[in-house]
Protein backbone atom coordinates (compact mmCIF):
# COMPACT_ATOMS: atom_id res chain seq x y z
CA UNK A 1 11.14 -26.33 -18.71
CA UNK A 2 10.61 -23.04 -16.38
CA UNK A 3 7.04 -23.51 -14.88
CA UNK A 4 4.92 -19.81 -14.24
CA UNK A 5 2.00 -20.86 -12.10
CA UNK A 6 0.86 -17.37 -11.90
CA UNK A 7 0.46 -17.26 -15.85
CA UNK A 8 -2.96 -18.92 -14.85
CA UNK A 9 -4.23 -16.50 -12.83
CA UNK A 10 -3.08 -14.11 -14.96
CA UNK A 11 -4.53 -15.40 -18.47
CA UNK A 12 -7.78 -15.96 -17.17
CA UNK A 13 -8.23 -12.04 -16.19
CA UNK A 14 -6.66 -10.76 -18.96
CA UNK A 15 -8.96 -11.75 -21.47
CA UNK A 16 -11.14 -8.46 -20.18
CA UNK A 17 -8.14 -6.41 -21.62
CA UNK A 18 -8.01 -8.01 -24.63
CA UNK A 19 -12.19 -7.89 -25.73
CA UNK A 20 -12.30 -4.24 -23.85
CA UNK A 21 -8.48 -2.33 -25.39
CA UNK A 22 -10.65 -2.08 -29.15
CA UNK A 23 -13.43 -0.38 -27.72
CA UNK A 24 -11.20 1.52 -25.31
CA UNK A 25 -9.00 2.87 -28.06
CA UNK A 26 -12.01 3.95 -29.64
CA UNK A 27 -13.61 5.56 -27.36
CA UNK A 28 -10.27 7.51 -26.69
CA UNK A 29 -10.23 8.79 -30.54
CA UNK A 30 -13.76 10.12 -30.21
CA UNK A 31 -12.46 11.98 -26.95
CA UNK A 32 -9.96 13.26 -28.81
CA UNK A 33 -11.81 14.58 -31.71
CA UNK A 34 -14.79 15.66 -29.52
CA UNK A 35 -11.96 17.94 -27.30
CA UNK A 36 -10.53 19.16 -30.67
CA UNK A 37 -14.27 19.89 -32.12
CA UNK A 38 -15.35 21.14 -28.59
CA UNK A 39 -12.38 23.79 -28.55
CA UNK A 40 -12.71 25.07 -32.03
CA UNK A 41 -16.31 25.51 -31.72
CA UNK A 42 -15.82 26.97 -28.32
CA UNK A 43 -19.31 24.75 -26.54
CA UNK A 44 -19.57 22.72 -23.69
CA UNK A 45 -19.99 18.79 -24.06
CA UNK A 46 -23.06 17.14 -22.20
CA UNK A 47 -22.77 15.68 -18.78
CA UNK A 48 -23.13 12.22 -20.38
CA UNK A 49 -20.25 12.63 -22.31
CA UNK A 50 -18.02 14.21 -19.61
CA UNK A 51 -19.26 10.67 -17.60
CA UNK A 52 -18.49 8.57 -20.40
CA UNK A 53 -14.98 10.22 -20.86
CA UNK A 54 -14.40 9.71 -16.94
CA UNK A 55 -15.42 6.61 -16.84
CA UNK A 56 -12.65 5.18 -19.67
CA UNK A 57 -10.34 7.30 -17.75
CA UNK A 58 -10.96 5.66 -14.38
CA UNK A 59 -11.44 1.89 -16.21
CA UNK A 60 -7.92 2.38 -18.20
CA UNK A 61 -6.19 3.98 -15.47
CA UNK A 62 -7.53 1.14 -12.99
CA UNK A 63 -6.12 -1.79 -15.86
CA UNK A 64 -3.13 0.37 -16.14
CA UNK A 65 -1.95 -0.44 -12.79
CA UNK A 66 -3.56 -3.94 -12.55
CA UNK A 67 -0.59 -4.68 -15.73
CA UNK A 68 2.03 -2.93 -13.54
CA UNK A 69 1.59 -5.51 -10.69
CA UNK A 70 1.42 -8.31 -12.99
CA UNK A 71 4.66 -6.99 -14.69
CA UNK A 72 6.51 -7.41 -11.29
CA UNK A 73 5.37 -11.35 -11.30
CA UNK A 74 7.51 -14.01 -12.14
CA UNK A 75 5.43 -14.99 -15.61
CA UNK A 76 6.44 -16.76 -18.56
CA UNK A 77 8.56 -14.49 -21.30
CA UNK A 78 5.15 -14.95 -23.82
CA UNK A 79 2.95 -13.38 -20.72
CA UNK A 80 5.43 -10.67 -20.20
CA UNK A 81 5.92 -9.64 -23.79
CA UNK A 82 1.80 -9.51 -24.11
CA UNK A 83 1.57 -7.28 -20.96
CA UNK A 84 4.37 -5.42 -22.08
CA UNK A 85 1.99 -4.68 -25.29
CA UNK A 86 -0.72 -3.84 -23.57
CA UNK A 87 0.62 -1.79 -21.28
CA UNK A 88 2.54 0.28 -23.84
CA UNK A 89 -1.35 0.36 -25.60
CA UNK A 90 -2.72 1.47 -22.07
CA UNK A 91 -0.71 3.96 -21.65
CA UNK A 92 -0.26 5.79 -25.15
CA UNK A 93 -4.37 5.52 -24.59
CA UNK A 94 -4.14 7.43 -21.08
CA UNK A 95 -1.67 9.98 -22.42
CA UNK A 96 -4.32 11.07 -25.28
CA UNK A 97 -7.31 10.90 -22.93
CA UNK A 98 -5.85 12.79 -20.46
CA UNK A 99 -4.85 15.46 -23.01
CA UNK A 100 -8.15 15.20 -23.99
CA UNK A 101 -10.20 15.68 -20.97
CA UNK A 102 -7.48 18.59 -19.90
CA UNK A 103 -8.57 20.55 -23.11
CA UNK A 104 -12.70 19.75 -22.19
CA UNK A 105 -11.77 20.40 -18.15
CA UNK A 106 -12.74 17.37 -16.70
């Protein structure tokens, strides 16, 4: 049997993905929604909100990358599928935040 002594490493930091990626995805929707609500009604959004939406932007972004160096490890096929996952999650995320803060000009 193959042994992956970086899965360790790896496992132990990735739990932050897996209790954050709900709220993330969540707070991405609302993005979404407040761009689309934001453009129809033709108002601005409040500072807090613009810092909010940066802030997931910057967090996912940041975790988006982390995943990319991981993927590059020599891990176990189970770790790899996961951060395949993940990353796939990540970045369908990033694409609809992005499109989101474009529309509120972040």
């Amino acid at each position: 049997m193959t042994d992956y002594p970086a899965d360790a490493q790896i496992v132990s930091q990735i739990d932050t993905v897996r209790i954050a990626l709900p709220q993330w995805v969540i707070s991405t929707v609302e993005l979404v929604e407040l761009a689309e609500n934001a453009e129809r009604a033709a108002v601005q959004s409040n500072p807090q909100t613009y810092d909010r939406s940066r802030k997931l932007i910057v967090e996912v972004a940041e975790w988006q990358q982390k995943l990319s160096e991981w993927q590059a490890m020599s891990l176990s096929p189970r770790l790899m599928a996961e951060l395949r996952i993940l990353k796939a999650t990540l970045d369908a995320s990033m694409d609809e935040a992005n499109a989101a803060a474009a529309k509120l000009n972040l």
